[in-house]
N, C-alpha and C. Protein backbone atom coordinates (compact mmCIF):
# COMPACT_ATOMS: atom_id res chain seq x y z
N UNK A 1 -39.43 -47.25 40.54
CA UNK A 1 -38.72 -46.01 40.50
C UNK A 1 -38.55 -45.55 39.06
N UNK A 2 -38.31 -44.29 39.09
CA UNK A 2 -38.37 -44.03 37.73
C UNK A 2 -37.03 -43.45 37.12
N UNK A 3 -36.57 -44.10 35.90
CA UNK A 3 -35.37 -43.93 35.95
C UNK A 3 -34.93 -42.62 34.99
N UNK A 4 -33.89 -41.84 34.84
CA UNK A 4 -33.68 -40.68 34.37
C UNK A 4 -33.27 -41.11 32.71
N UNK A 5 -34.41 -39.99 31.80
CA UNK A 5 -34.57 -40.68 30.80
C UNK A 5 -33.37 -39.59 30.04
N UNK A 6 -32.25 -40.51 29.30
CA UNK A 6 -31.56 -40.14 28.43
C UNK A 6 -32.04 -39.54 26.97
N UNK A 7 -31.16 -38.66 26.89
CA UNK A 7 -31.26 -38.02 25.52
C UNK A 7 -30.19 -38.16 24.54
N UNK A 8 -30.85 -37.87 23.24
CA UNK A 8 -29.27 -37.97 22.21
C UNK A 8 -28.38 -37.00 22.21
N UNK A 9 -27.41 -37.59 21.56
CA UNK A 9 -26.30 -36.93 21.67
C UNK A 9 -26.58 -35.59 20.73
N UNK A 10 -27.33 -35.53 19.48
CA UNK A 10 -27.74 -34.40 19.05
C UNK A 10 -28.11 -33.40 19.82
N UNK A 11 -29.45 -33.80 20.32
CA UNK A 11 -29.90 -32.75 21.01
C UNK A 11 -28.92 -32.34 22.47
N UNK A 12 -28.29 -33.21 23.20
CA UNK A 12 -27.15 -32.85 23.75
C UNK A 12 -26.68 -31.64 22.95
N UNK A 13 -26.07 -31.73 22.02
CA UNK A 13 -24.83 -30.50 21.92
C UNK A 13 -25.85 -29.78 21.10
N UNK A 14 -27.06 -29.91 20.60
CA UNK A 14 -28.26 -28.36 20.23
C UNK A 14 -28.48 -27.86 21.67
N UNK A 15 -28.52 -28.04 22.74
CA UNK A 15 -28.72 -27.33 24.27
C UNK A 15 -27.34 -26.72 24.40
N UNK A 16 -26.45 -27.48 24.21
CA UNK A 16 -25.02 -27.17 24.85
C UNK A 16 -24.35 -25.68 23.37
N UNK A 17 -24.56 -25.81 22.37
CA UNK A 17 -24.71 -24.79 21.82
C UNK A 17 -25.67 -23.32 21.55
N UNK A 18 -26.75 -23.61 22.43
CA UNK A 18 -27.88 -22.45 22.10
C UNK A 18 -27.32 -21.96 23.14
N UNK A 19 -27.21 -22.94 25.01
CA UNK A 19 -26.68 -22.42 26.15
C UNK A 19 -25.35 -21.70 26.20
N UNK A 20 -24.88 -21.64 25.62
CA UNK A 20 -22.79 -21.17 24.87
C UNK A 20 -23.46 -19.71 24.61
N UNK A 21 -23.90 -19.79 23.54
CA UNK A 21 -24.54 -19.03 22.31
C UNK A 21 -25.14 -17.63 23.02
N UNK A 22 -25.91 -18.29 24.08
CA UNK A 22 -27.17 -17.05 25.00
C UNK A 22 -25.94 -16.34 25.63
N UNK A 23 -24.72 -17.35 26.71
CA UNK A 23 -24.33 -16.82 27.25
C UNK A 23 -22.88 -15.85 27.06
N UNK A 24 -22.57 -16.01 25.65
CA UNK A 24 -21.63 -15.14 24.93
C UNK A 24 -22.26 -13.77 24.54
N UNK A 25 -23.23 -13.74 23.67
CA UNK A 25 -24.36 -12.94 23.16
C UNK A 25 -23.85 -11.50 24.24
N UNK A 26 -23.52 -11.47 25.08
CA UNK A 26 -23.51 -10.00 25.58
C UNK A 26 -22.38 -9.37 25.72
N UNK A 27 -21.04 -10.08 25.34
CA UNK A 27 -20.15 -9.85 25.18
C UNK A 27 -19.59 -9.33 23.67
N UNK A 28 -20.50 -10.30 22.86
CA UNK A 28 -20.62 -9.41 21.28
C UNK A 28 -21.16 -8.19 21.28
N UNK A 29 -22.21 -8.00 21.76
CA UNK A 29 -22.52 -6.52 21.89
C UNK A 29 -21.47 -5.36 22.30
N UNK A 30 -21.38 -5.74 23.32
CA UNK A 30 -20.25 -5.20 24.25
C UNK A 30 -18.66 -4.87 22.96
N UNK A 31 -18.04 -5.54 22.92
CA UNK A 31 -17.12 -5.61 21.93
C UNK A 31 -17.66 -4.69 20.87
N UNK A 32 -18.68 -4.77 20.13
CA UNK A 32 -19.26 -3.75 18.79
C UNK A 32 -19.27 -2.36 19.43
N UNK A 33 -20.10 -2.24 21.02
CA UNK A 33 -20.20 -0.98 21.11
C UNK A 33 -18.76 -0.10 21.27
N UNK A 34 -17.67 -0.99 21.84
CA UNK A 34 -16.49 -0.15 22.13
C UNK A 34 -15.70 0.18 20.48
N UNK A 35 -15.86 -0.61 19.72
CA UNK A 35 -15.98 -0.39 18.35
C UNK A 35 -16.13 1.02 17.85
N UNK A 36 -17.75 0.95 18.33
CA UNK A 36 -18.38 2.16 17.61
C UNK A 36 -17.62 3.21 18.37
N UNK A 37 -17.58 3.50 19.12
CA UNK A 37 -16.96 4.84 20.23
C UNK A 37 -15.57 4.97 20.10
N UNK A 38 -14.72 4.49 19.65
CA UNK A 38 -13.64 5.11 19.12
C UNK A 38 -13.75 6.32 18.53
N UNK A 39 -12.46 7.08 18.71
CA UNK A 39 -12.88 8.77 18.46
C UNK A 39 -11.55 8.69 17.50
N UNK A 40 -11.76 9.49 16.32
CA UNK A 40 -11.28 9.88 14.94
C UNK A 40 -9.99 10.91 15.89
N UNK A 41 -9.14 11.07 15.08
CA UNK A 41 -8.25 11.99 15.18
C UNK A 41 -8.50 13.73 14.91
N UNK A 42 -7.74 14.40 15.54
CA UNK A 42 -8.47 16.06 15.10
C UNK A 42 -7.77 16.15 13.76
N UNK A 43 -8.02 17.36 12.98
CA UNK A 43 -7.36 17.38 11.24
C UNK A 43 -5.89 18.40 12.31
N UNK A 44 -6.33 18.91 13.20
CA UNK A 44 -4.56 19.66 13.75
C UNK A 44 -4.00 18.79 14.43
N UNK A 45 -3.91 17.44 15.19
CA UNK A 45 -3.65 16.67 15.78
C UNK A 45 -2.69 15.54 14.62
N UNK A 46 -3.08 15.85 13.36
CA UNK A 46 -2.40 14.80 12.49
C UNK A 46 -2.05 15.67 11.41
N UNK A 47 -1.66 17.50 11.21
CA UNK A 47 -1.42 18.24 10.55
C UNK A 47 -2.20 17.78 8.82
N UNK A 48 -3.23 18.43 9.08
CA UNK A 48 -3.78 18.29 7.75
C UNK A 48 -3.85 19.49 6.95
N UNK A 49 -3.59 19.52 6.13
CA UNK A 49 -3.60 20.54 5.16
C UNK A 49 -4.53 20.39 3.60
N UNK A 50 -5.17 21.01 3.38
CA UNK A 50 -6.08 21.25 2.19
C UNK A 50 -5.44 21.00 0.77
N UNK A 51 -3.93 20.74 0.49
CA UNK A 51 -2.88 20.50 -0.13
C UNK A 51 -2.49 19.78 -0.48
N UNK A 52 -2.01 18.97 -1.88
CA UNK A 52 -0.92 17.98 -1.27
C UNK A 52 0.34 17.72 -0.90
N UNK A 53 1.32 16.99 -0.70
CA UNK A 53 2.31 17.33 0.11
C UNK A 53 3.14 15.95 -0.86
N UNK A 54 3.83 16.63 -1.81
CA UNK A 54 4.62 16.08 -2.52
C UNK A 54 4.04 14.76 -3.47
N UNK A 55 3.05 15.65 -3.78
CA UNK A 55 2.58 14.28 -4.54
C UNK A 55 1.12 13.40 -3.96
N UNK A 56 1.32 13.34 -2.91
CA UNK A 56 0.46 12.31 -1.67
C UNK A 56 -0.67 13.33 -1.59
N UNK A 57 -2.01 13.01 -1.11
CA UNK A 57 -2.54 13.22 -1.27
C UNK A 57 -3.86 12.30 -1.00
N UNK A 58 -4.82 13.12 0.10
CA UNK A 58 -6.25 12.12 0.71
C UNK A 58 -6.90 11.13 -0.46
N UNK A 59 -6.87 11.65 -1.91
CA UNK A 59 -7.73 10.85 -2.68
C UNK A 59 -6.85 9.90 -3.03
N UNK A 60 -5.72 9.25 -2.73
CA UNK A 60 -4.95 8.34 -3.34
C UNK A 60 -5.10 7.74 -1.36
N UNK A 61 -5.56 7.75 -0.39
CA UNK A 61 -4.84 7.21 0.38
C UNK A 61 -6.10 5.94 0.77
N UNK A 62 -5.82 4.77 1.44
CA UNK A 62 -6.31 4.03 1.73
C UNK A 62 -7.29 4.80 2.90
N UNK A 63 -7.70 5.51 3.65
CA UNK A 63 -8.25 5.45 4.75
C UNK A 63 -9.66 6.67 4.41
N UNK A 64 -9.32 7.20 2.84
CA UNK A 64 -10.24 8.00 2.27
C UNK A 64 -11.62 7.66 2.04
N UNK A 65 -12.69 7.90 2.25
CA UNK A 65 -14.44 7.30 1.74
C UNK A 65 -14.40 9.02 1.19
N UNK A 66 -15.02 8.35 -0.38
CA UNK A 66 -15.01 9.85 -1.40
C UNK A 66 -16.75 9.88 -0.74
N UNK A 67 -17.39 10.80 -2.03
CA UNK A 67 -18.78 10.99 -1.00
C UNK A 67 -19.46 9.84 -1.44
N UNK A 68 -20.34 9.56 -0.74
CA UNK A 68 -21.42 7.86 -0.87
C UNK A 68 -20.54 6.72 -1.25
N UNK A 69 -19.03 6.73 -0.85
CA UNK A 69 -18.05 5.35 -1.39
C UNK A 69 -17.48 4.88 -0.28
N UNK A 70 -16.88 4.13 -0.24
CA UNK A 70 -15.88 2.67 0.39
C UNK A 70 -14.67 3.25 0.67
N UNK A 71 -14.01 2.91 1.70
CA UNK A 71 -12.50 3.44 2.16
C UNK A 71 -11.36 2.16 1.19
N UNK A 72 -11.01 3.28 0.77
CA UNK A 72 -9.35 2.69 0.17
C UNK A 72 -10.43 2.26 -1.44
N UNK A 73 -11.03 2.97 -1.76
CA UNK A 73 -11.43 3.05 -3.06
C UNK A 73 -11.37 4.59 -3.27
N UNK A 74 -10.71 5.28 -2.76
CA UNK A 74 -10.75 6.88 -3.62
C UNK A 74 -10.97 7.44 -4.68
N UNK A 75 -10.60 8.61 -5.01
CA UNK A 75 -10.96 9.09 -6.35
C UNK A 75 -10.02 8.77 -7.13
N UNK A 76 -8.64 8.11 -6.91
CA UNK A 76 -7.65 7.62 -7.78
C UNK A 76 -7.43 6.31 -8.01
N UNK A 77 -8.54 5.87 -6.86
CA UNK A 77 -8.38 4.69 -6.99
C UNK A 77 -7.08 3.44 -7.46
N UNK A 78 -7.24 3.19 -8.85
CA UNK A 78 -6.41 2.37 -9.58
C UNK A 78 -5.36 3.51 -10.24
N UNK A 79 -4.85 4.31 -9.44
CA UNK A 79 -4.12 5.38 -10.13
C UNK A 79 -5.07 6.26 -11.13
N UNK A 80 -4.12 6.38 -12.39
CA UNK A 80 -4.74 7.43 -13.07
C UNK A 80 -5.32 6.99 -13.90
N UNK A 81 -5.86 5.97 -14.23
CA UNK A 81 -6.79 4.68 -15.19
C UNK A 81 -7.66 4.68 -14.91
N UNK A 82 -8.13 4.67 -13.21
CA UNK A 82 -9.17 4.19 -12.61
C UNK A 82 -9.61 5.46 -12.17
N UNK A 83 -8.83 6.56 -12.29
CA UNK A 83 -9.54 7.97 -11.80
C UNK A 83 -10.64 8.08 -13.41
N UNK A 84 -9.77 8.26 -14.62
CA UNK A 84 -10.35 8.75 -15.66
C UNK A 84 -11.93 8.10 -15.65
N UNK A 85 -11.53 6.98 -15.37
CA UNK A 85 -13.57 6.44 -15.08
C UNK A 85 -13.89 7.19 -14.66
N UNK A 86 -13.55 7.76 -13.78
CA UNK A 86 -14.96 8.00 -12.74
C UNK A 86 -14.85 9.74 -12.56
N UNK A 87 -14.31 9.83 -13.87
CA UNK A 87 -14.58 11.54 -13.68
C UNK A 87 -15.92 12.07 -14.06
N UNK A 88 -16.05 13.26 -13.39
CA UNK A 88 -17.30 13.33 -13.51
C UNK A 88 -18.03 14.92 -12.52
N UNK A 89 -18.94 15.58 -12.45
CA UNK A 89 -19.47 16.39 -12.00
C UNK A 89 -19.44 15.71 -9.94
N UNK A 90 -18.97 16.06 -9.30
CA UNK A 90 -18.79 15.60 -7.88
C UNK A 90 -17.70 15.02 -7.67
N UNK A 91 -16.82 15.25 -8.85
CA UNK A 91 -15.42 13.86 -8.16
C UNK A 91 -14.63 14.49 -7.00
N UNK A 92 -14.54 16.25 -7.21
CA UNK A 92 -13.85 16.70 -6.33
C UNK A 92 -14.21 17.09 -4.95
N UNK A 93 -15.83 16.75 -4.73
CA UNK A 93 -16.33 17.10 -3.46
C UNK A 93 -15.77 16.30 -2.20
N UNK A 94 -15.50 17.18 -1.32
CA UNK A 94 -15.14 16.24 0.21
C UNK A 94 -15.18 15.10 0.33
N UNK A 95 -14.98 14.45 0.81
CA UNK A 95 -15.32 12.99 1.74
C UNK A 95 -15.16 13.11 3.39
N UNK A 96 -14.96 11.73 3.25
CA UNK A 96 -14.39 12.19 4.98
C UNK A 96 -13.58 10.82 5.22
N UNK A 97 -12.67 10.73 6.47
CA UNK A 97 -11.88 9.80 6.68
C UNK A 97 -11.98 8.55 7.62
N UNK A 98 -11.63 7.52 7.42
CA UNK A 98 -11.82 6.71 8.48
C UNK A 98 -11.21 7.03 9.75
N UNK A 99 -10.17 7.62 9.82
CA UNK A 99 -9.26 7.97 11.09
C UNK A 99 -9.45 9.38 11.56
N UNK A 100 -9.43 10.50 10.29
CA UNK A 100 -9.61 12.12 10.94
C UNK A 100 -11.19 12.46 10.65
N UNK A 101 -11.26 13.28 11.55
CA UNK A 101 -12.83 13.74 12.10
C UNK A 101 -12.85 15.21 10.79
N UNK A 102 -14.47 15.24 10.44
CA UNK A 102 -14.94 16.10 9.71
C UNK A 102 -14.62 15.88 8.33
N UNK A 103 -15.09 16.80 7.48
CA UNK A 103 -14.91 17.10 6.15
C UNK A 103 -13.49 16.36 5.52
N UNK A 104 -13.19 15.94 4.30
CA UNK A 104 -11.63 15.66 4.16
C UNK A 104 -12.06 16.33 2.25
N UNK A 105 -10.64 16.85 2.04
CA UNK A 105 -10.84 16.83 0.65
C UNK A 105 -10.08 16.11 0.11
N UNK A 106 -10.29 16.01 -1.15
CA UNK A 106 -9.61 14.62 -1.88
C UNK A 106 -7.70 15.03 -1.72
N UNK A 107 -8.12 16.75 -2.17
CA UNK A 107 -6.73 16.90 -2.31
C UNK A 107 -5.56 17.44 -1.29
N UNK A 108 -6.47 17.16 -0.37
CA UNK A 108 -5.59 17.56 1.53
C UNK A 108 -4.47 16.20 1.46
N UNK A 109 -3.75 16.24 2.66
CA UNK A 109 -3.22 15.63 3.18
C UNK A 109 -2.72 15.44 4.54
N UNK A 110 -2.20 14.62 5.18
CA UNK A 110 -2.08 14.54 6.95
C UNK A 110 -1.08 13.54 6.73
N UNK A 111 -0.80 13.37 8.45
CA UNK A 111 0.73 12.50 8.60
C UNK A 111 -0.13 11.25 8.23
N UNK A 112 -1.09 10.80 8.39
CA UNK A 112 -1.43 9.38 8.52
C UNK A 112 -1.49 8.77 7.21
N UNK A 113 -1.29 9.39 5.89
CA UNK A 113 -1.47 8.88 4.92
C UNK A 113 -0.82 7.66 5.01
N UNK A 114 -1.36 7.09 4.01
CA UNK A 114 -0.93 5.48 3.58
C UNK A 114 -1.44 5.41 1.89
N UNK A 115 -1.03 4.53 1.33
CA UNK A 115 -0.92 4.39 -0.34
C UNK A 115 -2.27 3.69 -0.55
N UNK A 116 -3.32 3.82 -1.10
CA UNK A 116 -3.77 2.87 -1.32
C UNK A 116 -3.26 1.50 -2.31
C-alpha cells in the first residue's frame, strides 16, 4: 500500500499562505473600489467662498492640493517662510480639494477648513 507522502512544514505554510492570499485578493479590490467612489462635498453644501474668512483660508488648510502638489502642503505651507520659497509665476492658480468638488482657490474658504 502506498503510504501518504508528507511534506515540510515550509512548504506547508507557502500553500497555506498563497491559499489565504488568493482568497482575500477580492476583498482588497473591493475595499479600494468603495474608496475610490466616495463623492467630494458641493462648494454650497460646505459654504465656500472665494475669500478668506478671518484670516483662514484654502492655501493654509490641510485638505488643499495647490496645482501638480500634495494635500496639506499648500501654498503656505510652513507659514510665511515656506510660502516665500515658493513664490513664483502660478502660486496663485486654483487647486482643488480633497473633500470639496471642482476648482478651489488658494484664497477661498469653507466650513471644513482645518490648519495645516
Amino acid at each position: 500500500m502506498n503510504q501518504p507522502k508528507s511534506i515540510s512544514r515550509r512548504r506547508w505554510l507557502k500553500r497555506v499562505l498563497i491559499t489565504t492570499t488568493m482568497a482575500l485578493w477580492p476583498l482588497t479590490w473591493q475595499s479600494m473600489a468603495v474608496a475610490d467612489t466616495r463623492k467630494k462635498a458641493t462648494k454650497a453644501s460646505v459654504h465656500y467662498q472665494d475669500r478668506p474668512n478671518n484670516g483662514k483660508m484654502c492655501g493654509m488648510c490641510r485638505y488643499f492640493i495647490p496645482p501638480g502638489g500634495v494635500a496639506g502642503h499648500g501654498m503656505m505651507g510652513g507659514m510665511m517662510g515656506g510660502m516665500m520659497g515658493r513664490m513664483g509665476p502660478g502660486m496663485m492658480k486654483g487647486g482643488t480639494c480633497e473633500l470639496v468638488q471642482g476648482r478651489i482657490s488658494p484664497m477661498g474658504y469653507c466650513d471644513l477648513y482645518a490648519p495645516a
